[in-house]
C-alpha atoms as a PDB file:
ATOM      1  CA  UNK A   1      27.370  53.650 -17.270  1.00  0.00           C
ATOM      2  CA  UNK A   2      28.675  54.290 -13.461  1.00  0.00           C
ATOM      3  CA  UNK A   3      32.298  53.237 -13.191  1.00  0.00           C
ATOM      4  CA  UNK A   4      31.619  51.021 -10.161  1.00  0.00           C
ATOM      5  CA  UNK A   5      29.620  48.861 -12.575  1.00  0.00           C
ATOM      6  CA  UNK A   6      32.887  47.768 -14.589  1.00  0.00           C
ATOM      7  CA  UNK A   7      34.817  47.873 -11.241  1.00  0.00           C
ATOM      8  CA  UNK A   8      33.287  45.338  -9.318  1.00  0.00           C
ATOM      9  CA  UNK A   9      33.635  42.865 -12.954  1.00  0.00           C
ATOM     10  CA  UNK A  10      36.910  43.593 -12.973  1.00  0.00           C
ATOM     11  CA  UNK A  11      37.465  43.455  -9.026  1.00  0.00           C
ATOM     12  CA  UNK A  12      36.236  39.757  -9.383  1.00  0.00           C
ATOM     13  CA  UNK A  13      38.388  39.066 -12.345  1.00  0.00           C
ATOM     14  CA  UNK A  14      41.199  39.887 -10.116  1.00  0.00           C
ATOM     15  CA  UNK A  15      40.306  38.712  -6.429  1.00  0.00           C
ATOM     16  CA  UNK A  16      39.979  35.253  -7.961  1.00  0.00           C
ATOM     17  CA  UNK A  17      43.426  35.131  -9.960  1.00  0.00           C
ATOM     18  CA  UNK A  18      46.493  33.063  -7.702  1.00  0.00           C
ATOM     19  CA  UNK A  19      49.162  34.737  -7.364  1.00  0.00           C
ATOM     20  CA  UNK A  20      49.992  33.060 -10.777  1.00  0.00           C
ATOM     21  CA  UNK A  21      48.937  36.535 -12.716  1.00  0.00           C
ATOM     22  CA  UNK A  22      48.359  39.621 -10.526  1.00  0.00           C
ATOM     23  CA  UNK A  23      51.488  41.242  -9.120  1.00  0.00           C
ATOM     24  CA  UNK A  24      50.500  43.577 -11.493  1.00  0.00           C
ATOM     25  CA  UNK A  25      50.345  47.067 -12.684  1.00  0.00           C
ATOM     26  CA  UNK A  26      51.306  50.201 -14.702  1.00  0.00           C
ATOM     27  CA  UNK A  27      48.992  50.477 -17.761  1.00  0.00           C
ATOM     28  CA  UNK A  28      50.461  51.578 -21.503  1.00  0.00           C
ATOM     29  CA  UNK A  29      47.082  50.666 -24.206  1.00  0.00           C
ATOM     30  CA  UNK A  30      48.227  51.027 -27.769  1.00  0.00           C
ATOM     31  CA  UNK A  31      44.471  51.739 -29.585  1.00  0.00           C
ATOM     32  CA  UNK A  32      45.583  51.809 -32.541  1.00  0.00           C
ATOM     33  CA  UNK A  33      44.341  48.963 -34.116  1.00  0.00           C
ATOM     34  CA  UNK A  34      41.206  49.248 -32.312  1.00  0.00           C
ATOM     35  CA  UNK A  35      38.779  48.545 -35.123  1.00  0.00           C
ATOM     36  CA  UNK A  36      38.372  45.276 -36.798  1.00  0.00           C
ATOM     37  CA  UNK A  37      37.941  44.276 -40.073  1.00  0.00           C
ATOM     38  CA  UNK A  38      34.197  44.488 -41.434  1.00  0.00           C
ATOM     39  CA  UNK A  39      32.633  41.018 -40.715  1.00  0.00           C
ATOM     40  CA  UNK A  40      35.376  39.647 -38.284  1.00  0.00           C
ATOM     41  CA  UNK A  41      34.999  38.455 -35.346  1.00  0.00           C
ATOM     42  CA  UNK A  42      37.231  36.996 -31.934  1.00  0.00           C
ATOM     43  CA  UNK A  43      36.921  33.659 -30.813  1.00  0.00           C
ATOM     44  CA  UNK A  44      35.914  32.580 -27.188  1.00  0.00           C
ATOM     45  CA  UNK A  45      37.231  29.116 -27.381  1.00  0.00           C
ATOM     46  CA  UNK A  46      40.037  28.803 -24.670  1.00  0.00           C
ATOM     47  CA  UNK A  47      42.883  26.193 -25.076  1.00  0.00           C
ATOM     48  CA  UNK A  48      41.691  22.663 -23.651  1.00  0.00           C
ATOM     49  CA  UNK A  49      43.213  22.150 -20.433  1.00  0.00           C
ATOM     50  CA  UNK A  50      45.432  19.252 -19.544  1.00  0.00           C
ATOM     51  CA  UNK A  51      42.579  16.420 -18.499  1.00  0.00           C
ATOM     52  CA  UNK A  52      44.997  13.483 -17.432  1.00  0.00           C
ATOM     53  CA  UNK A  53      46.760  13.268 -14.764  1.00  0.00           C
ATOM     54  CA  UNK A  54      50.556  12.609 -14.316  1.00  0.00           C
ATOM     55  CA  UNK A  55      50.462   8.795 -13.651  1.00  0.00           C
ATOM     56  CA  UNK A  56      53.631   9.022 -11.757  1.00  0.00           C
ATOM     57  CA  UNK A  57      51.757  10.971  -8.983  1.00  0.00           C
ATOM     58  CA  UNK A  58      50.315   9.476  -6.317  1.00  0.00           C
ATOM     59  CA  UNK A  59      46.648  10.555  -4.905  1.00  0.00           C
ATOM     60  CA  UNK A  60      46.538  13.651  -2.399  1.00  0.00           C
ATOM     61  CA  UNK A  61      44.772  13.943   0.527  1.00  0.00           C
ATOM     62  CA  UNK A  62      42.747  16.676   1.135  1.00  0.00           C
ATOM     63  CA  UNK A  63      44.642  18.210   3.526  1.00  0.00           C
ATOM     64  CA  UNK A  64      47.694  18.254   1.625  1.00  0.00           C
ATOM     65  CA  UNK A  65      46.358  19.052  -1.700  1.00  0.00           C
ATOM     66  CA  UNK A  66      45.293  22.661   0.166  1.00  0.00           C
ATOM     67  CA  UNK A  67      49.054  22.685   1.706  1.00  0.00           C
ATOM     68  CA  UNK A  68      50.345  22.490  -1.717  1.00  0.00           C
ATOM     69  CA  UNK A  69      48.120  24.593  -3.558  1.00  0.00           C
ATOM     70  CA  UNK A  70      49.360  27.276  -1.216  1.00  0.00           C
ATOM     71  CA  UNK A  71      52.508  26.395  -1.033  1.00  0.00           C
ATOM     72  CA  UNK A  72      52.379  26.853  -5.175  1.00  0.00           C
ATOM     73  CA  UNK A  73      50.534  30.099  -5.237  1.00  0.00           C
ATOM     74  CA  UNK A  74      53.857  31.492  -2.365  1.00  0.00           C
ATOM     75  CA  UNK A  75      56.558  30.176  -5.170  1.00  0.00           C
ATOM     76  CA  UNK A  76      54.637  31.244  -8.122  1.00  0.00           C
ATOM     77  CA  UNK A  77      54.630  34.766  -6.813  1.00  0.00           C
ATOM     78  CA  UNK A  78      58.572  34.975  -6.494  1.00  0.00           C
ATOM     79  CA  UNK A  79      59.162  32.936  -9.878  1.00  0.00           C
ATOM     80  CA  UNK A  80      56.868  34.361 -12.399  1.00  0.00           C
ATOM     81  CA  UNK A  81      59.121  37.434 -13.437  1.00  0.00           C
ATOM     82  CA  UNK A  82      56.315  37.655 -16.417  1.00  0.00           C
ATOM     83  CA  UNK A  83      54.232  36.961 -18.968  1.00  0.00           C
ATOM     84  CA  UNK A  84      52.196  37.460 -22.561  1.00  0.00           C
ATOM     85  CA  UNK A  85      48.950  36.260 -23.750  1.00  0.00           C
ATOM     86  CA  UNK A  86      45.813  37.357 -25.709  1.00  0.00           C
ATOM     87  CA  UNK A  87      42.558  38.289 -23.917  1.00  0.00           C
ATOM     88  CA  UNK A  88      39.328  38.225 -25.472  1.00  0.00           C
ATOM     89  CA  UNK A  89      36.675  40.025 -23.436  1.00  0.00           C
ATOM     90  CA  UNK A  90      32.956  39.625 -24.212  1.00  0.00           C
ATOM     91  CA  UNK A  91      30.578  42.183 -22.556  1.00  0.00           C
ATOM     92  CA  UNK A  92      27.037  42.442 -22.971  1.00  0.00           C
ATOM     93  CA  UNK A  93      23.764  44.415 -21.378  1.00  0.00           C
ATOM     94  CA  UNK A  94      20.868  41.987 -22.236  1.00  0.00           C
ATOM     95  CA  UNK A  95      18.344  44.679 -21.299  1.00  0.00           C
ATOM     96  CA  UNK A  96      20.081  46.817 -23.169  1.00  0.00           C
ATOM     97  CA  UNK A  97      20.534  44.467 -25.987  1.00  0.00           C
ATOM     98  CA  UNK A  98      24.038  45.457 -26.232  1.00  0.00           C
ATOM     99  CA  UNK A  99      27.270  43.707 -26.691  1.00  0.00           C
ATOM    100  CA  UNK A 100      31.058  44.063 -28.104  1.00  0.00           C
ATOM    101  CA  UNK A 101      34.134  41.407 -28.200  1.00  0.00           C
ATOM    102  CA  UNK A 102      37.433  43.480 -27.767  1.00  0.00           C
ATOM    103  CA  UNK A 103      40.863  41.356 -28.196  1.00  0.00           C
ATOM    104  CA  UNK A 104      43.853  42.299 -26.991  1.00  0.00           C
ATOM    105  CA  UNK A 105      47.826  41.396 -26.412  1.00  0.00           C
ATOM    106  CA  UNK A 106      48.757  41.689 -22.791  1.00  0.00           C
ATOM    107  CA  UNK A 107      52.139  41.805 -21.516  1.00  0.00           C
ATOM    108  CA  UNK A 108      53.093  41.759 -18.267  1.00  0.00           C
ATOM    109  CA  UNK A 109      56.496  42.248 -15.918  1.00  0.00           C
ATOM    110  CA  UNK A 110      57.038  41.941 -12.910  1.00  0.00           C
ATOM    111  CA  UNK A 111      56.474  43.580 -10.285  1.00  0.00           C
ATOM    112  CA  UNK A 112      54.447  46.320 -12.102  1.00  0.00           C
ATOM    113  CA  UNK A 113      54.267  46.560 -15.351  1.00  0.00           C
ATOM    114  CA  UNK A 114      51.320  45.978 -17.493  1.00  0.00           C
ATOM    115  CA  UNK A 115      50.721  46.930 -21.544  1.00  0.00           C
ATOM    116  CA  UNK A 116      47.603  46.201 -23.425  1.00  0.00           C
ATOM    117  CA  UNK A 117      47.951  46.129 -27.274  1.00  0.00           C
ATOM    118  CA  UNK A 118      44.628  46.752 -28.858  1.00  0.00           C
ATOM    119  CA  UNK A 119      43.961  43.787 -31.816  1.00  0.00           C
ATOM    120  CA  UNK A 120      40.623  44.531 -32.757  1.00  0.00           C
ATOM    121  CA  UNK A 121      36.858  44.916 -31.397  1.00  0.00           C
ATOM    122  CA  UNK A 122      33.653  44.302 -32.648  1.00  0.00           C
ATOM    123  CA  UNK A 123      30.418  45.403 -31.319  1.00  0.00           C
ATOM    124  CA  UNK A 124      28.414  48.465 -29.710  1.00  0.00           C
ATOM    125  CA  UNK A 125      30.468  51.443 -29.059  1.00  0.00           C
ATOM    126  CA  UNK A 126      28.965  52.111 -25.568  1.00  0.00           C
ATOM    127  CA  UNK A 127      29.716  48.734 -24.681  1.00  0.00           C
ATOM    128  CA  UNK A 128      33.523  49.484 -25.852  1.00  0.00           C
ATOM    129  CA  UNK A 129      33.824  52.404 -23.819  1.00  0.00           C
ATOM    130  CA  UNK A 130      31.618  52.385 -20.873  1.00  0.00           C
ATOM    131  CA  UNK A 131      32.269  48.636 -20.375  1.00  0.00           C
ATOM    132  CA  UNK A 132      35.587  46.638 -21.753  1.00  0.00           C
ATOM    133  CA  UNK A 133      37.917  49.716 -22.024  1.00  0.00           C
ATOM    134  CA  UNK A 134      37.135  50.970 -18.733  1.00  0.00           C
ATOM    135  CA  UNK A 135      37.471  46.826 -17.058  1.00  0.00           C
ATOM    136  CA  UNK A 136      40.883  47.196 -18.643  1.00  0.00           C
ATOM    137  CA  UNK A 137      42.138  50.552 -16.980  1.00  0.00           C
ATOM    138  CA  UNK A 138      40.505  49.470 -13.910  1.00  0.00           C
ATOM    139  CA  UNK A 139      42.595  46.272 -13.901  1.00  0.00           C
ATOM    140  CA  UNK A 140      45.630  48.843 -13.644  1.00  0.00           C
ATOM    141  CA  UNK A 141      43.951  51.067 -11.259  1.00  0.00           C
ATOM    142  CA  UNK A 142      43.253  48.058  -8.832  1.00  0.00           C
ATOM    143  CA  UNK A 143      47.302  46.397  -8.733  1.00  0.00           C
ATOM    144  CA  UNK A 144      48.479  49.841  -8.582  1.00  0.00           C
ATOM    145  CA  UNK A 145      47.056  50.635  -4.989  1.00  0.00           C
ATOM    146  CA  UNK A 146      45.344  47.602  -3.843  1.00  0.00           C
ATOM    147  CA  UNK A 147      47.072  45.339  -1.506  1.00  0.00           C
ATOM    148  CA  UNK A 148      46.608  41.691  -3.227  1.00  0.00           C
ATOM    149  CA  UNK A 149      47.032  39.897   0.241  1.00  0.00           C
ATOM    150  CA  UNK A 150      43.814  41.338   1.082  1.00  0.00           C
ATOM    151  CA  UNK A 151      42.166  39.656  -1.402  1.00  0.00           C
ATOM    152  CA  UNK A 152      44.214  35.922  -2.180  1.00  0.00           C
ATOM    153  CA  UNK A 153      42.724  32.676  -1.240  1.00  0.00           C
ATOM    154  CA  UNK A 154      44.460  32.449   1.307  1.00  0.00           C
ATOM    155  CA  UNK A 155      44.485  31.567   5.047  1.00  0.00           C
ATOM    156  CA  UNK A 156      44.706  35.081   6.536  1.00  0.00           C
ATOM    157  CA  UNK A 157      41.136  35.587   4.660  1.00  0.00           C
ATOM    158  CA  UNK A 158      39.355  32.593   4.394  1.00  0.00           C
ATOM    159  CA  UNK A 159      37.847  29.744   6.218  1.00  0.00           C
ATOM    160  CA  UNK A 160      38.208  26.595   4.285  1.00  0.00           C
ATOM    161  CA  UNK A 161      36.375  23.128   5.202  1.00  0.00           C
ATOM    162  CA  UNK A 162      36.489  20.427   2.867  1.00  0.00           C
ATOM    163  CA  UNK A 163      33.331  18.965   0.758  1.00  0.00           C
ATOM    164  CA  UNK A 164      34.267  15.994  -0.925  1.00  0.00           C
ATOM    165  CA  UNK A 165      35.939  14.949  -4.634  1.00  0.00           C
ATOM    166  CA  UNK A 166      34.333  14.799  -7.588  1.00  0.00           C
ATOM    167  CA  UNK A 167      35.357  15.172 -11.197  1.00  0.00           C
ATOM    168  CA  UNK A 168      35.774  18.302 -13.252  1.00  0.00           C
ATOM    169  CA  UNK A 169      36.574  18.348 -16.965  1.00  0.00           C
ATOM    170  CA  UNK A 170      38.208  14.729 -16.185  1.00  0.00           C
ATOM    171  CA  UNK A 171      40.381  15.764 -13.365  1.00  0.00           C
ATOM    172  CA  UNK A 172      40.169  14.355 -10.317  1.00  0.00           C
ATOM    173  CA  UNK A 173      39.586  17.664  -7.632  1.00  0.00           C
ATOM    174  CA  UNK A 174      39.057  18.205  -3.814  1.00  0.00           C
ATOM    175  CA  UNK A 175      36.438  20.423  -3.219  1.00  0.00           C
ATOM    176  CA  UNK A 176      37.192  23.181  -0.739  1.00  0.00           C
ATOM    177  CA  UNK A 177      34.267  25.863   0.804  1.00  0.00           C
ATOM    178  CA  UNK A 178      35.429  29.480   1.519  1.00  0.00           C
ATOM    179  CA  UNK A 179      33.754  31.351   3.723  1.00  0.00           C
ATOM    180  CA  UNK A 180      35.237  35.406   3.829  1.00  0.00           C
ATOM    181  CA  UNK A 181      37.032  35.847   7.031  1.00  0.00           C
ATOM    182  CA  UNK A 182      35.953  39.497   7.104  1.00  0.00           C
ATOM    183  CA  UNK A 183      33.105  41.207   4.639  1.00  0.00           C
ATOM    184  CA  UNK A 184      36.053  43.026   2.567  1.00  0.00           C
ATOM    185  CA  UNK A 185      35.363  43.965  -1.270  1.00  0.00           C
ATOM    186  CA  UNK A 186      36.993  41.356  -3.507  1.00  0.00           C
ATOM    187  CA  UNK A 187      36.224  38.566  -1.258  1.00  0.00           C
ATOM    188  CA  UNK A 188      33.550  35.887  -2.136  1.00  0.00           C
ATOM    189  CA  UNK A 189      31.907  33.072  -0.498  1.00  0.00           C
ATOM    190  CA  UNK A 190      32.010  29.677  -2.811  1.00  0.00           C
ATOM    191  CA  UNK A 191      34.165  27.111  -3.290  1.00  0.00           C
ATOM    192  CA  UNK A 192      37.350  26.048  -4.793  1.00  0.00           C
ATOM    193  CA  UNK A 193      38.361  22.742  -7.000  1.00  0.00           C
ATOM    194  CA  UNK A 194      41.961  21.322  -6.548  1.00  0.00           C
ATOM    195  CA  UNK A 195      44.028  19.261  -8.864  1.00  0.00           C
ATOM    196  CA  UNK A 196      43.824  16.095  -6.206  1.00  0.00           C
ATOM    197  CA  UNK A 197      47.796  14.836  -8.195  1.00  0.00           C
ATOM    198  CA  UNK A 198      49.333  18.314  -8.554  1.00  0.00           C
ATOM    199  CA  UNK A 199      46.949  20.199  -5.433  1.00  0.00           C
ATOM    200  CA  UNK A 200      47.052  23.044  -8.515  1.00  0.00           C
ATOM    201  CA  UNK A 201      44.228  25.344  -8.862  1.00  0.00           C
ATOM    202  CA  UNK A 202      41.064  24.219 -11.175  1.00  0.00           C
ATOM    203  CA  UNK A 203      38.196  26.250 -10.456  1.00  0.00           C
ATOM    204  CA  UNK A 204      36.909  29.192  -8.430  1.00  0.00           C
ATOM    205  CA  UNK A 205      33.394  30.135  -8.039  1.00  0.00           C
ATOM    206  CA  UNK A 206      30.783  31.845  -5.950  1.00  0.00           C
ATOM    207  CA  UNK A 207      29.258  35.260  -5.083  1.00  0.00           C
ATOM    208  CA  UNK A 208      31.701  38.265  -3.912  1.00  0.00           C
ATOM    209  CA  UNK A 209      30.386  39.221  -0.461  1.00  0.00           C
ATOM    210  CA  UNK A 210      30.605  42.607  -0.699  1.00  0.00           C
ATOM    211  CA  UNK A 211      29.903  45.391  -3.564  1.00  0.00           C
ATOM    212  CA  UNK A 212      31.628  48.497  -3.463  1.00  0.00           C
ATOM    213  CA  UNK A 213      28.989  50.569  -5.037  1.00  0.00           C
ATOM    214  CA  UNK A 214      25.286  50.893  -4.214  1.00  0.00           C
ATOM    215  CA  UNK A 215      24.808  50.341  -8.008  1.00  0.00           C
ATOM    216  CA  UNK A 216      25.623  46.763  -7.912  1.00  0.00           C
ATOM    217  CA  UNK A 217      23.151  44.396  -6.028  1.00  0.00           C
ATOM    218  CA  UNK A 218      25.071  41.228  -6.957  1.00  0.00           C
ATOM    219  CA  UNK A 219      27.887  39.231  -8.385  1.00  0.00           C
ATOM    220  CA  UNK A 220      28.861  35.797  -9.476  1.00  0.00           C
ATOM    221  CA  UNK A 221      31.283  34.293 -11.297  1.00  0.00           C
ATOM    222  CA  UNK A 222      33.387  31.429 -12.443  1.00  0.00           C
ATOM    223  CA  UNK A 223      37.176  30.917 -13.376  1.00  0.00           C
ATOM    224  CA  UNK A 224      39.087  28.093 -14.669  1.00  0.00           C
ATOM    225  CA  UNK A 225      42.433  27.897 -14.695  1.00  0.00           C
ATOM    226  CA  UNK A 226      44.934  25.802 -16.687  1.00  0.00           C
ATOM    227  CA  UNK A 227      48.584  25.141 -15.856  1.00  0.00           C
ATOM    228  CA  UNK A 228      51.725  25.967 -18.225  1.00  0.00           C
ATOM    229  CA  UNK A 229      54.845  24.974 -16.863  1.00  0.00           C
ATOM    230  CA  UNK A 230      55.229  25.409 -13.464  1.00  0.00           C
ATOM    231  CA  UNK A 231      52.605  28.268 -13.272  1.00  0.00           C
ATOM    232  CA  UNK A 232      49.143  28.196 -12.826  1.00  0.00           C
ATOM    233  CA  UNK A 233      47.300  31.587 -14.613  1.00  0.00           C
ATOM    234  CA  UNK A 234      43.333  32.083 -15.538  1.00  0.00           C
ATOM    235  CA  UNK A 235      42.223  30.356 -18.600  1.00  0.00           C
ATOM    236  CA  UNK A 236      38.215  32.052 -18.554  1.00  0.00           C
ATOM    237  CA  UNK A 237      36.133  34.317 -16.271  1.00  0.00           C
ATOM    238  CA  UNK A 238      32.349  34.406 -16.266  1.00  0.00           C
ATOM    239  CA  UNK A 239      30.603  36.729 -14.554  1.00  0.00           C
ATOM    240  CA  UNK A 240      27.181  37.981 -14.201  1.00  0.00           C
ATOM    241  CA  UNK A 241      26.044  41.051 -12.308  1.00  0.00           C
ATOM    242  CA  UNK A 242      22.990  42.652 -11.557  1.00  0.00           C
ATOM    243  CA  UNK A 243      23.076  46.275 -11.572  1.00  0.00           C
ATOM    244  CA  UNK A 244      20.335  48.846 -10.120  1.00  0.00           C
ATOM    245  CA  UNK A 245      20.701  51.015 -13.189  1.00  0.00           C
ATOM    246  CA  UNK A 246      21.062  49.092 -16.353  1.00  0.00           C
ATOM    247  CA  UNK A 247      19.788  45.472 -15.411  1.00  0.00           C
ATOM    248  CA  UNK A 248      22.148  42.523 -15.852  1.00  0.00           C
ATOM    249  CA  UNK A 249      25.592  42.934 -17.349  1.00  0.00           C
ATOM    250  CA  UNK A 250      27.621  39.714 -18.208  1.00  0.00           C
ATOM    251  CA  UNK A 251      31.276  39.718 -19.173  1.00  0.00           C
ATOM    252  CA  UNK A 252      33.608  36.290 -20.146  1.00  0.00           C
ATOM    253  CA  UNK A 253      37.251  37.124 -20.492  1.00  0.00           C
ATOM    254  CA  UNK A 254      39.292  34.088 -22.111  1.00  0.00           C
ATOM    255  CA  UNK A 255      42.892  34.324 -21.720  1.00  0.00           C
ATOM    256  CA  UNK A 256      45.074  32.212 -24.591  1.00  0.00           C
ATOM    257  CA  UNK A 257      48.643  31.703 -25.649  1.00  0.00           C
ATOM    258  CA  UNK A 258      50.358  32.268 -22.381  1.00  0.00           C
ATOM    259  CA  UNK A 259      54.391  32.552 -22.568  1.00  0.00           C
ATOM    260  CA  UNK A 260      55.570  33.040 -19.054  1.00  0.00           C
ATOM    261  CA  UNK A 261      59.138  33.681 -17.804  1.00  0.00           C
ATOM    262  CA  UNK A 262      60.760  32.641 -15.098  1.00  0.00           C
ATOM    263  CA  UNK A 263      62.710  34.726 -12.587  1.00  0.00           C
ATOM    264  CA  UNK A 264      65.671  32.764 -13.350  1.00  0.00           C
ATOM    265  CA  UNK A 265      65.132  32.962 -16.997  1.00  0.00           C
ATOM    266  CA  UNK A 266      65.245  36.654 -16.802  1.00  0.00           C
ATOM    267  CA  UNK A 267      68.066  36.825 -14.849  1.00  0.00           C
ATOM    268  CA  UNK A 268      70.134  34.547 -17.652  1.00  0.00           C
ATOM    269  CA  UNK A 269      69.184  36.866 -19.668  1.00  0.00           C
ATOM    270  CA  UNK A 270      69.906  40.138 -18.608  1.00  0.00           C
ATOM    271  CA  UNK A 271      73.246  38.861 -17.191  1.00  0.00           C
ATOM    272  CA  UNK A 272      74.161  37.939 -20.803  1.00  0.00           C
ATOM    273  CA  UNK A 273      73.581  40.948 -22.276  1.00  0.00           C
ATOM    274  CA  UNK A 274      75.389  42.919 -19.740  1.00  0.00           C
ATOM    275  CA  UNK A 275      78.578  40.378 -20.214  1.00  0.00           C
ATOM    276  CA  UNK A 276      81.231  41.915 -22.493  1.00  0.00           C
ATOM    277  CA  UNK A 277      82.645  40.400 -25.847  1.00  0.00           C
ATOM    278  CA  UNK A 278      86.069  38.348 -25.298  1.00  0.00           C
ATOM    279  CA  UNK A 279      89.091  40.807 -26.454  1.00  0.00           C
ATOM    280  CA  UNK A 280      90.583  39.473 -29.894  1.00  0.00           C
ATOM    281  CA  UNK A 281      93.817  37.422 -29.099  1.00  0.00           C
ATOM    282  CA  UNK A 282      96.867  39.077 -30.118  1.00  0.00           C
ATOM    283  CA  UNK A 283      98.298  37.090 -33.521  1.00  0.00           C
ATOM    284  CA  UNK A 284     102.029  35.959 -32.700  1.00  0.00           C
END
């Protein structure tokens, strides 16, 4: 399989992440438990999001909602000082009739660090190398030389004009339409759900505007997102892509078990471990 095929899934597994998750970076992959078990299997069923909202909060408007959402996504980016979770990443070519499940612990610190523990994988071998292995390098490659301001929701890249509310999963959400700025790989044309209590990101979906390899004819996906904490990361990524070579390949990564830290809680910590032990007091 070309590389540009698992590049452009992974470029819009990225592009559509706040800045909740991709400061990101320098790749160590332990593969040594690579292999699962005969007969076992990971489980794509991410955690259920939080469907209520706070009743304390009052009702945004739209205008604010957006103004805080951003606002978020500028704080998140100086507080999250990092984070672990479990991935579980689906591929498969239907034409091909291929497909693998790969699971894996990811840990990430800030501002560019990145390690990917291998768990275990099931499936075709091509679909393991050519496919989930390579969308998990490239995820290195891209926060490694990439500027992410080229590619956040943002202002500086995106036109948005408001389309209503409606109801997703049970939240309340202001729907936003984004319309690229420029035609820049990793941008998309779609739309955008907001939390219309907490302005925090829900959903992201659409069709990125432009592929960076002739082998890809087109791509669209959708991302949910759930919030822990303070922090708003990507809960589940669907994408489907049409490739001139091998037909239609589809990928869902489901990300579980978040534990971010904070900036300050690293701090606490590293300042404790760097105090020295009280002296003994002299006995009288």
């Amino acid at each position: 399989m070309n590389r540009s095929v698992s590049y452009i899934l992974l470029l819009c597994a990225l592009a559509f992440a706040n800045a909740s998750a991709q400061t990101l970076p320098a790749l160590a992959f332990d593969s040594n438990r690579s292999t699962a078990p005969a007969g076992s299997s990971a489980t794509l069923s991410p955690a259920a999001p939080n469907l209520s909202a706070p009743a304390a909060l009052p009702r945004m408007a739209p205008e604010l909602a957006l103004q805080v959402y951003h606002g978020r996504s500028v704080i998140q980016a100086q507080q999250l000082a990092g984070y672990s979770a479990v991935s579980v990443i689906h591929a498969q070519l239907p034409d091909a009739e291929q497909q693998g499940e790969y699971e894996v612990q990811r840990h990430f610190s800030a501002p560019r660090t990145l390690q990917f523990t291998a768990l275990h994988y099931t499936g075709d071998g091509f679909v393991k190398t050519n496919i989930i292995t390579r969308l998990l390098q490239s995820e290195v490659d891209h926060v490694q030389k990439d500027d992410g301001s080229l590619t956040a929701i943002s202002d500086q890249n995106y036109k948005f004009s408001y389309k209503g509310s409606t109801r997703l999963n049970g939240r309340l959400v202001h729907v936003f339409h984004l319309k690229p700025r420029v035609k820049r790989p990793g941008l998309f044309k779609g739309r955008i759900f907001l939390d219309a209590y907490t302005g925090s990101l829900v959903r992201s979906e659409g069709q990125v505007v432009k592929s960076p390899s002739f082998f890809i004819k087109k791509l669209e996906f959708v991302q949910d997102y759930t919030d822990i904490g303070s922090f708003t990361f990507p809960e589940h990524i669907h994408t489907d892509a049409k490739a001139r070579v091998i037909g239609r390949a589809i990928v869902d990564i489901v990300h579980r078990d978040y534990q971010p830290v904070a900036a300050n809680e690293r701090l606490a910590t590293q300042t404790a471990q760097h105090v020295p032990a009280a002296a003994p007091l002299a006995s009288e």
